[in-house]
Protein backbone atom coordinates (compact mmCIF):
# COMPACT_ATOMS: atom_id res chain seq x y z
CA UNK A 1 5.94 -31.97 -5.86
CA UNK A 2 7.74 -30.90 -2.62
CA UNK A 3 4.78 -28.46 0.11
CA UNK A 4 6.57 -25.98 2.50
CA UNK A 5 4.83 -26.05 5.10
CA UNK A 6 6.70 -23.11 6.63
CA UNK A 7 6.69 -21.40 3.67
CA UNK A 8 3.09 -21.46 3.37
CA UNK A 9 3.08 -19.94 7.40
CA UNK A 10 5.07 -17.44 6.13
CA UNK A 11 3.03 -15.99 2.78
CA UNK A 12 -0.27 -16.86 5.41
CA UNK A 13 1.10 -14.05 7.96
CA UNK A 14 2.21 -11.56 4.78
CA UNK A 15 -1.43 -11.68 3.19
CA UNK A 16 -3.04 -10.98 6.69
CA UNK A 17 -0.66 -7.63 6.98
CA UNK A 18 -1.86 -7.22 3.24
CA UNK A 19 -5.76 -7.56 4.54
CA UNK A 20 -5.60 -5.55 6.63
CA UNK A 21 -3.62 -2.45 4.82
CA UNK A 22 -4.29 -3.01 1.51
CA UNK A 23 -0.74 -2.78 0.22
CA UNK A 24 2.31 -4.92 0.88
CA UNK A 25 1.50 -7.92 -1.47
CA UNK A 26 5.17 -7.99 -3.37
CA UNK A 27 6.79 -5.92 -1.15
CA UNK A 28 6.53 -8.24 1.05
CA UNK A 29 5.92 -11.63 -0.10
CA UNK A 30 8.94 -11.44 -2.56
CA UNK A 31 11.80 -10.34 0.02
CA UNK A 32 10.12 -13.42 2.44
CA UNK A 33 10.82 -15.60 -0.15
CA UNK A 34 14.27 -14.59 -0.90
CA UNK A 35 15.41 -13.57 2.44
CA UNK A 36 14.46 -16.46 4.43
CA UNK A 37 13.49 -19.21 2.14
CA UNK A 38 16.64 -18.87 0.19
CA UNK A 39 14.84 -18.43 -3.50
CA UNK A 40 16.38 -16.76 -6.37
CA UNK A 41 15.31 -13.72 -6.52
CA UNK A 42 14.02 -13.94 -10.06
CA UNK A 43 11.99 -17.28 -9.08
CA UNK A 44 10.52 -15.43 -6.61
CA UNK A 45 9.32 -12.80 -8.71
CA UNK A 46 7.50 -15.11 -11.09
CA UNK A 47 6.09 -17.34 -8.81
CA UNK A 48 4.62 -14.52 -6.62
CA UNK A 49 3.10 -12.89 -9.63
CA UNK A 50 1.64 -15.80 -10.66
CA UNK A 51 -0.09 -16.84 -7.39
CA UNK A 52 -1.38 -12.79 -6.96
CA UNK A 53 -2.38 -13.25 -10.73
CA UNK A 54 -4.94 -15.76 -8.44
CA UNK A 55 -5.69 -13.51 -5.45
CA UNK A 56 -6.34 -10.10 -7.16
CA UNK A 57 -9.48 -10.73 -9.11
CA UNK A 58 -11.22 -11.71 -5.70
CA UNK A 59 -10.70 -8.61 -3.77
CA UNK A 60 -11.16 -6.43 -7.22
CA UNK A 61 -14.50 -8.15 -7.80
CA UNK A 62 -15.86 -7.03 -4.28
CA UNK A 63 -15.44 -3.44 -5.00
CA UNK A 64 -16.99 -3.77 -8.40
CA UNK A 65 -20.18 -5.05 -6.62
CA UNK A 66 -19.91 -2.35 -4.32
CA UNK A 67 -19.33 0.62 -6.94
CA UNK A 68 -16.32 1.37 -5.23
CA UNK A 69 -14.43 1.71 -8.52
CA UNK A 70 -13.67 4.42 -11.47
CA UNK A 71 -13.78 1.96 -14.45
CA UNK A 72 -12.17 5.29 -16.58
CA UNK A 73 -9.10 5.66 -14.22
CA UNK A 74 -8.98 1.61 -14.65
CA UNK A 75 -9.09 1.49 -18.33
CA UNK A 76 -6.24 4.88 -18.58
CA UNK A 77 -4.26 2.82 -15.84
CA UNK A 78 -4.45 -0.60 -17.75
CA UNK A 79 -3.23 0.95 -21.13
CA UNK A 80 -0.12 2.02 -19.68
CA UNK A 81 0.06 -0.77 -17.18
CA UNK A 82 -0.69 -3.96 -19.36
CA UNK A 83 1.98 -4.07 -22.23
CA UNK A 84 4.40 -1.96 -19.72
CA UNK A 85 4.41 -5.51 -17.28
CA UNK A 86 4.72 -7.38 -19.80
CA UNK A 87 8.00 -5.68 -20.99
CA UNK A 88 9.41 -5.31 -18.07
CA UNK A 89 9.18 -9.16 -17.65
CA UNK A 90 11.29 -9.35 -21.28
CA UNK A 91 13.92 -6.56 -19.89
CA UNK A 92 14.71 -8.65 -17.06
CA UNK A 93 15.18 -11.66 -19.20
CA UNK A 94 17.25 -9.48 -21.70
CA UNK A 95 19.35 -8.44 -18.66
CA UNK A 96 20.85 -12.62 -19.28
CA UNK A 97 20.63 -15.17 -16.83
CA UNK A 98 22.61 -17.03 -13.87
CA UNK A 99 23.71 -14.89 -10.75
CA UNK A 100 23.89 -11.10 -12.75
CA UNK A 101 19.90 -11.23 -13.39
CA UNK A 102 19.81 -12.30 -10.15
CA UNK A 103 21.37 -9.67 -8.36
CA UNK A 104 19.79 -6.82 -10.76
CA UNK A 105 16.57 -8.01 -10.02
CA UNK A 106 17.66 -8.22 -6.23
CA UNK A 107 18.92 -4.43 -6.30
CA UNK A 108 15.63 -3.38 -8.33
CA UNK A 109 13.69 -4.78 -5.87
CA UNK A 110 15.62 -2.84 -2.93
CA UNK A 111 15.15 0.09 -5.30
CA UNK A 112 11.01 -0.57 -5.67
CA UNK A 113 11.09 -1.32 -1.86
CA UNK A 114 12.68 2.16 -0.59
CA UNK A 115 9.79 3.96 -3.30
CA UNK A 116 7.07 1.85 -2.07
CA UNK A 117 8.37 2.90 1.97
CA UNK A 118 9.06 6.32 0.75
CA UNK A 119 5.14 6.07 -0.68
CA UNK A 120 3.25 5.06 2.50
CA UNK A 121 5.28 8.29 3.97
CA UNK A 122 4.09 10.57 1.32
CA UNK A 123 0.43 9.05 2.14
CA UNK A 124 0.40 9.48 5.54
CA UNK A 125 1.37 13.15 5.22
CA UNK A 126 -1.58 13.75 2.82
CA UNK A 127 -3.80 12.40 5.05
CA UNK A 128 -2.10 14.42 8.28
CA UNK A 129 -2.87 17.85 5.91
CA UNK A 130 -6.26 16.07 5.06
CA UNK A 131 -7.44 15.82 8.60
CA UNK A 132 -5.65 18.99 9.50
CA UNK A 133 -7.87 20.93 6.70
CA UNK A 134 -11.05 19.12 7.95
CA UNK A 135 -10.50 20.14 11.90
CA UNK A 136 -10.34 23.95 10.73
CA UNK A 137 -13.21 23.71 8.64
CA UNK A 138 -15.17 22.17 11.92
CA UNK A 139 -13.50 25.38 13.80
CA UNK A 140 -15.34 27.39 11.02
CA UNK A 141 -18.43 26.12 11.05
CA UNK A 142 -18.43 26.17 14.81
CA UNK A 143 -17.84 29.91 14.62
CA UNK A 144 -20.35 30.23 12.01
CA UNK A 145 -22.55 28.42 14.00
CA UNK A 146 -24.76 27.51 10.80
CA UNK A 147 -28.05 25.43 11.61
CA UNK A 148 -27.27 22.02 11.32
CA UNK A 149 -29.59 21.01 8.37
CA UNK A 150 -28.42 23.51 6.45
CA UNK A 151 -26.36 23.07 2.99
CA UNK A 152 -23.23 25.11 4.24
CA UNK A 153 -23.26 23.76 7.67
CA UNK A 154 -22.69 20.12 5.91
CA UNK A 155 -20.08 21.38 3.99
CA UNK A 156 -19.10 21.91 0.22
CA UNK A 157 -19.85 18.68 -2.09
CA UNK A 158 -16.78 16.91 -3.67
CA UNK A 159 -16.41 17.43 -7.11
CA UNK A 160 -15.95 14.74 -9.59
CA UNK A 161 -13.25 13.29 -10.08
CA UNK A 162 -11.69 14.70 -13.62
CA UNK A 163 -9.32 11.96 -15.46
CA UNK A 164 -6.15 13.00 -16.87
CA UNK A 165 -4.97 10.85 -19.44
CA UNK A 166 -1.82 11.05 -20.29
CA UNK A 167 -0.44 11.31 -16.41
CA UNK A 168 -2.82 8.36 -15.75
CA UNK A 169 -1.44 5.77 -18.24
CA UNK A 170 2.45 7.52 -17.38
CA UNK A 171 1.69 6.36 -13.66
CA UNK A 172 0.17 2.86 -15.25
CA UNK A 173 3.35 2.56 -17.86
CA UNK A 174 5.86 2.66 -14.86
CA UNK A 175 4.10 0.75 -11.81
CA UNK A 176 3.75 -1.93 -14.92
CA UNK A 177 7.34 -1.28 -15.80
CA UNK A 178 8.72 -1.85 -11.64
CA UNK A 179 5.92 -4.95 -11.38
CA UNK A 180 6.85 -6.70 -14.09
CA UNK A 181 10.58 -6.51 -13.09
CA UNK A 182 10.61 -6.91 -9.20
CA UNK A 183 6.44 -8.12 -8.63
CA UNK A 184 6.66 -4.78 -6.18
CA UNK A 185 4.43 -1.48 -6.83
CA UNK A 186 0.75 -2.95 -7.97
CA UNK A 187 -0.33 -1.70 -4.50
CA UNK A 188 2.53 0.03 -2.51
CA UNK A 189 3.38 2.45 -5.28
CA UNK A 190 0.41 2.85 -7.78
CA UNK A 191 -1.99 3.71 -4.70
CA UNK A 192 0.09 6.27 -3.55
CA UNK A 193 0.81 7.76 -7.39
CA UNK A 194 -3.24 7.88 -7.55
CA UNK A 195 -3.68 9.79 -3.94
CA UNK A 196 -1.37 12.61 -4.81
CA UNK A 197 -2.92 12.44 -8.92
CA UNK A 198 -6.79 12.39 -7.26
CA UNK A 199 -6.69 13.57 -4.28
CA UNK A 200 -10.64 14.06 -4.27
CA UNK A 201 -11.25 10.04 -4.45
CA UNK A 202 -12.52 8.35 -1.38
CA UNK A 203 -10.42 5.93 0.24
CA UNK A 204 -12.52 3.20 -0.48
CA UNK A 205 -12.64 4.47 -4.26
CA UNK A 206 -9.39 4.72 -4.13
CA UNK A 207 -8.20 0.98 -3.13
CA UNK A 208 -11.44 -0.41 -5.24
CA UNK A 209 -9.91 1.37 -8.42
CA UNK A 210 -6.03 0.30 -7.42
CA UNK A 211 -7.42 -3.58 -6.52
CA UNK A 212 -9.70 -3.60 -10.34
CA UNK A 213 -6.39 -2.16 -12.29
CA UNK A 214 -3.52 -4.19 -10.91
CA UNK A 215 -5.55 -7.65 -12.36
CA UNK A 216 -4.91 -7.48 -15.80
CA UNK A 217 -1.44 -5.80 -14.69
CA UNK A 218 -0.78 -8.57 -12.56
CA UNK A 219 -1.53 -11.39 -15.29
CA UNK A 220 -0.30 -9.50 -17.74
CA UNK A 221 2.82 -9.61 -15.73
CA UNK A 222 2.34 -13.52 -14.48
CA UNK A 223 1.72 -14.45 -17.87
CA UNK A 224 5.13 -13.01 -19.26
CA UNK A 225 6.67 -14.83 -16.15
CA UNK A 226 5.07 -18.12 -17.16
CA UNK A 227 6.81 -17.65 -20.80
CA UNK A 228 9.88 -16.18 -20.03
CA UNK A 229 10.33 -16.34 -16.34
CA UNK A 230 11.34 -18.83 -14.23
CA UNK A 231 7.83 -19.86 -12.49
CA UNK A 232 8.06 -22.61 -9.89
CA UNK A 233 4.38 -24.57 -9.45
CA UNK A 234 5.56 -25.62 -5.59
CA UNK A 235 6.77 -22.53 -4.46
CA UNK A 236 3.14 -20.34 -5.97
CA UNK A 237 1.32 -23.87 -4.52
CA UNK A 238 2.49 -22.86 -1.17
CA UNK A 239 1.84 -18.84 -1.53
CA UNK A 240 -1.56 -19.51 -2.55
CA UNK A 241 -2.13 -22.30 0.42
CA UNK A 242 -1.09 -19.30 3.04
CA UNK A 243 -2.49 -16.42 1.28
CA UNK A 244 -6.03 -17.03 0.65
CA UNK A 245 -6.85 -17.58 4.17
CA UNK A 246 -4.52 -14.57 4.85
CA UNK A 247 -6.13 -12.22 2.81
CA UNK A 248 -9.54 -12.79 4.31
CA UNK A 249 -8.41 -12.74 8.04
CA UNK A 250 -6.41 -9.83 7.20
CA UNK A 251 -9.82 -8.40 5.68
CA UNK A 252 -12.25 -9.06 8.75
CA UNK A 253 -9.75 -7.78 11.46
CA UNK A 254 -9.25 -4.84 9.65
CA UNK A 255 -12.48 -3.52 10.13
CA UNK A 256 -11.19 -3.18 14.37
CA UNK A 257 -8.08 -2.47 13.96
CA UNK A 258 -5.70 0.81 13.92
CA UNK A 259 -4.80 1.10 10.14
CA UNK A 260 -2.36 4.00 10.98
CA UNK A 261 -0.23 1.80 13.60
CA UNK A 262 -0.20 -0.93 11.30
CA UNK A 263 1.12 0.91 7.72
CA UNK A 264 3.42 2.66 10.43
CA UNK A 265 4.95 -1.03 11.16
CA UNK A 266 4.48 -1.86 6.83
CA UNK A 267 6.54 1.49 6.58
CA UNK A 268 9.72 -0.19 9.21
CA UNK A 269 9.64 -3.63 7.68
CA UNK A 270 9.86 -2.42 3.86
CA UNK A 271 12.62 -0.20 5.14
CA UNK A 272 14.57 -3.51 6.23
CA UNK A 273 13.76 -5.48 3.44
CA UNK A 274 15.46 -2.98 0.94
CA UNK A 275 18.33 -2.64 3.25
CA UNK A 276 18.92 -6.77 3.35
CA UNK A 277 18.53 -6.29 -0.60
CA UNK A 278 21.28 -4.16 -1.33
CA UNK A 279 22.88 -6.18 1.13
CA UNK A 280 23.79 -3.78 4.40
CA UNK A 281 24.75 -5.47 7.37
CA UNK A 282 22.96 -6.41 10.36
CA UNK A 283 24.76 -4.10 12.47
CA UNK A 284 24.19 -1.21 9.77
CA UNK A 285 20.58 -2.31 9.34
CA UNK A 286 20.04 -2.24 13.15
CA UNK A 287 21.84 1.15 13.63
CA UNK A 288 19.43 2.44 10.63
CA UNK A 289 16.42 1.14 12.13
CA UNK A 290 17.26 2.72 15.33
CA UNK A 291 17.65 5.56 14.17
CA UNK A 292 14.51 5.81 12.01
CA UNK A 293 12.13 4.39 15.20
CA UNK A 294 13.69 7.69 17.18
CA UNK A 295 13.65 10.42 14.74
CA UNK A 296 10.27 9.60 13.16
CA UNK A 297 8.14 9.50 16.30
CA UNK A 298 10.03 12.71 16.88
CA UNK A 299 9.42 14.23 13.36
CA UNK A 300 5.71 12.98 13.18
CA UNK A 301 4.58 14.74 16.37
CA UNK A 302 6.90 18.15 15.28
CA UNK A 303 4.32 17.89 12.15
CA UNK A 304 1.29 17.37 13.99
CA UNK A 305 2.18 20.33 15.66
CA UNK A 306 2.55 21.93 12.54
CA UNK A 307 -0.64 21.51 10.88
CA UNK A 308 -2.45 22.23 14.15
CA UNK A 309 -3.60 18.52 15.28
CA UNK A 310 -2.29 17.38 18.79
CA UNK A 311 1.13 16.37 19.25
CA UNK A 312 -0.43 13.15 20.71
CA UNK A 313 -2.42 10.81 17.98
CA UNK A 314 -4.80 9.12 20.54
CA UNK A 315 -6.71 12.58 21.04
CA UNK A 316 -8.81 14.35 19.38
CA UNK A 317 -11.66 17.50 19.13
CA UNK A 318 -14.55 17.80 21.47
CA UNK A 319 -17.38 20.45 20.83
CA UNK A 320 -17.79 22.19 24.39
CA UNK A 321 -20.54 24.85 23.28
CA UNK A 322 -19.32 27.08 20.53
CA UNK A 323 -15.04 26.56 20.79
CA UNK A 324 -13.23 23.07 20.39
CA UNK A 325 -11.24 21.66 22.87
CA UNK A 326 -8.70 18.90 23.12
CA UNK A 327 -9.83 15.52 25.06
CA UNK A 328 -8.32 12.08 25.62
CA UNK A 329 -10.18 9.33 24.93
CA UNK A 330 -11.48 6.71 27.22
CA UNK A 331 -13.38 3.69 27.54
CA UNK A 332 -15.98 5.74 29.52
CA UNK A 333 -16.33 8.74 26.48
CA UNK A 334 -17.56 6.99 23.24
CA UNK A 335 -17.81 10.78 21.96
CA UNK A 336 -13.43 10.87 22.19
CA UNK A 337 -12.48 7.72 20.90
CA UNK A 338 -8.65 7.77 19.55
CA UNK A 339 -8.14 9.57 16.17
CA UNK A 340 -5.62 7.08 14.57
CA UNK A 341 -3.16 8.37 12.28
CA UNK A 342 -3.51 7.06 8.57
């Protein structure tokens, strides 16, 4: 059996961007392969599923330790999820075989690519109104000026989180549907369906519960790859040979570093995956990508502005007696340190 060395470089520096955000795994991993390796696109499908088939149960297994994970959302998830991946695996097979399968499961991928970029948007917005919502309740209680032990002063507790069936196992049937056809959506898009369904789960909740669900979707969709896909043992070799020292890099830097600058850059390179997928250019994809680094910079401080927040991200609110005030942070002022977008 032929080792890429490069190849194994290459899924190495995709699981430390997936570390450290969380989300990326096939929308990621898959274009590498196909983009730059030269794989068809339905080998690299299979033989990514099959090596994250490997990877998810040791990141899901963490947060169940931890309690970071709604086992009811998991098992309303799975029921959708689990025979969804499964056929989506057999409608890609039914699609034939040879270079049409090929390029349908090329343009579904650009497809699941522009959803999953279009989904760290949507979740960076929530968590601009999230932030936005807790800065004026701070400029209440300020005004308020409740005692600081007191049960208003700490603000109203969260209320449990209320599972909705049917919408659950709906978001599970078609994240199983888009993995199981193009490997993409366990992480970029489920998460993101599950922030704007709950928003009252915790972050950590939130990736614990997505991490626990997408294992049996992700076997469930490896194993359908393994019977009717077309699963290379070399090319998952090398994925797993990069990606398991990835993933736990990834992991221990993320704990330092600025999520929001980093999902930002996730954002920009899942945008020019799913243009190379469908194909565009490399003049049209550089015009595109251009234009996106101008405008959004632009349209992210006009919203900023919007919801009350700074226009700049690195500062935030300082108490000076009873009114808030804007600060930068410095080195030299642990009580202003930056306020990182999510």
């Amino acid at each position: 059996m032929h080792f890429d060395y490069s190849m194994a470089i290459g899924s190495f520096l995709v699981a430390v961007v997936v570390g450290l955000t969380g989300m990326g795994g096939g929308a990621l991993m898959t274009p590498m392969l196909v983009t730059f390796f030269g794989v068809p696109p339905l080998t690299a499908v299979s033989s990514d599923l099959v090596a994250a088939a490997v990877m998810k149960p040791v990141g899901g297994f963490v947060h169940l330790r931890h309690g970071t994970v709604n086992l009811r959302l998991v098992g309303w998830l799975c029921t959708g999820s689990v025979p969804a991946a499964f056929a989506g695996v057999l409608i890609a097979r039914a699609l034939g075989d040879g270079e049409d399968i090929q390029r349908v499961i090329q343009i579904g991928m650009g497809v699941a690519l522009l959803l999953a970029t279009a989904g760290l948007v949507m979740r960076g917005w929530l968590a601009l109104k999230d932030r936005a919502r807790s800065h004026a309740a701070n400029a209440d209680a300020a005004d308020r000026v409740e005692p600081a032990g007191s049960a208003e002063a700490a603000g109203p507790e969260k209320s449990a989180v209320q599972v909705r069936p049917l919408p659950t196992a709906l978001v599970g049937a078609v994240g199983g549907l888009v993995v199981g056809i193009t490997s993409v959506g366990s992480g970029s898009l489920i998460i993101v369906a599950l922030l704007a369904l709950y928003p009252v789960l915790k972050a950590n909740q939130l990736v614990g519960t997505d991490l626990v669900q997408a294992v049996p979707l992700v076997i469930s969709a490896a194993l359908g790859h393994l019977l009717f896909g077309d699963f290379r043992l070399e090319v998952t070799a090398a994925l797993l040979a990069g990606s398991l020292p990835g993933v736990y890099l990834g992991s221990r830097i993320s704990t330092r570093a600025p999520g929001g600058l980093i999902r930002r850059a996730l954002a920009f390179v899942l945008l020019a995956s799913a243009l190379k997928m469908f194909d565009v250019g490399n003049t049209a994809t550089v015009l595109v990508l251009i234009g996106v680094a101008v405008a959004a910079p632009l349209l992210w401080t006009a919203l900023r502005v919007r919801y009350g927040l700074p226009a700049l991200p690195w500062t935030r609110t300082r108490w000076a007696g009873d009114h808030p005030r804007w600060a930068v942070a410095t080195p030299d002022n642990p009580a202003s340190s930056p306020d990182v977008v999510a």
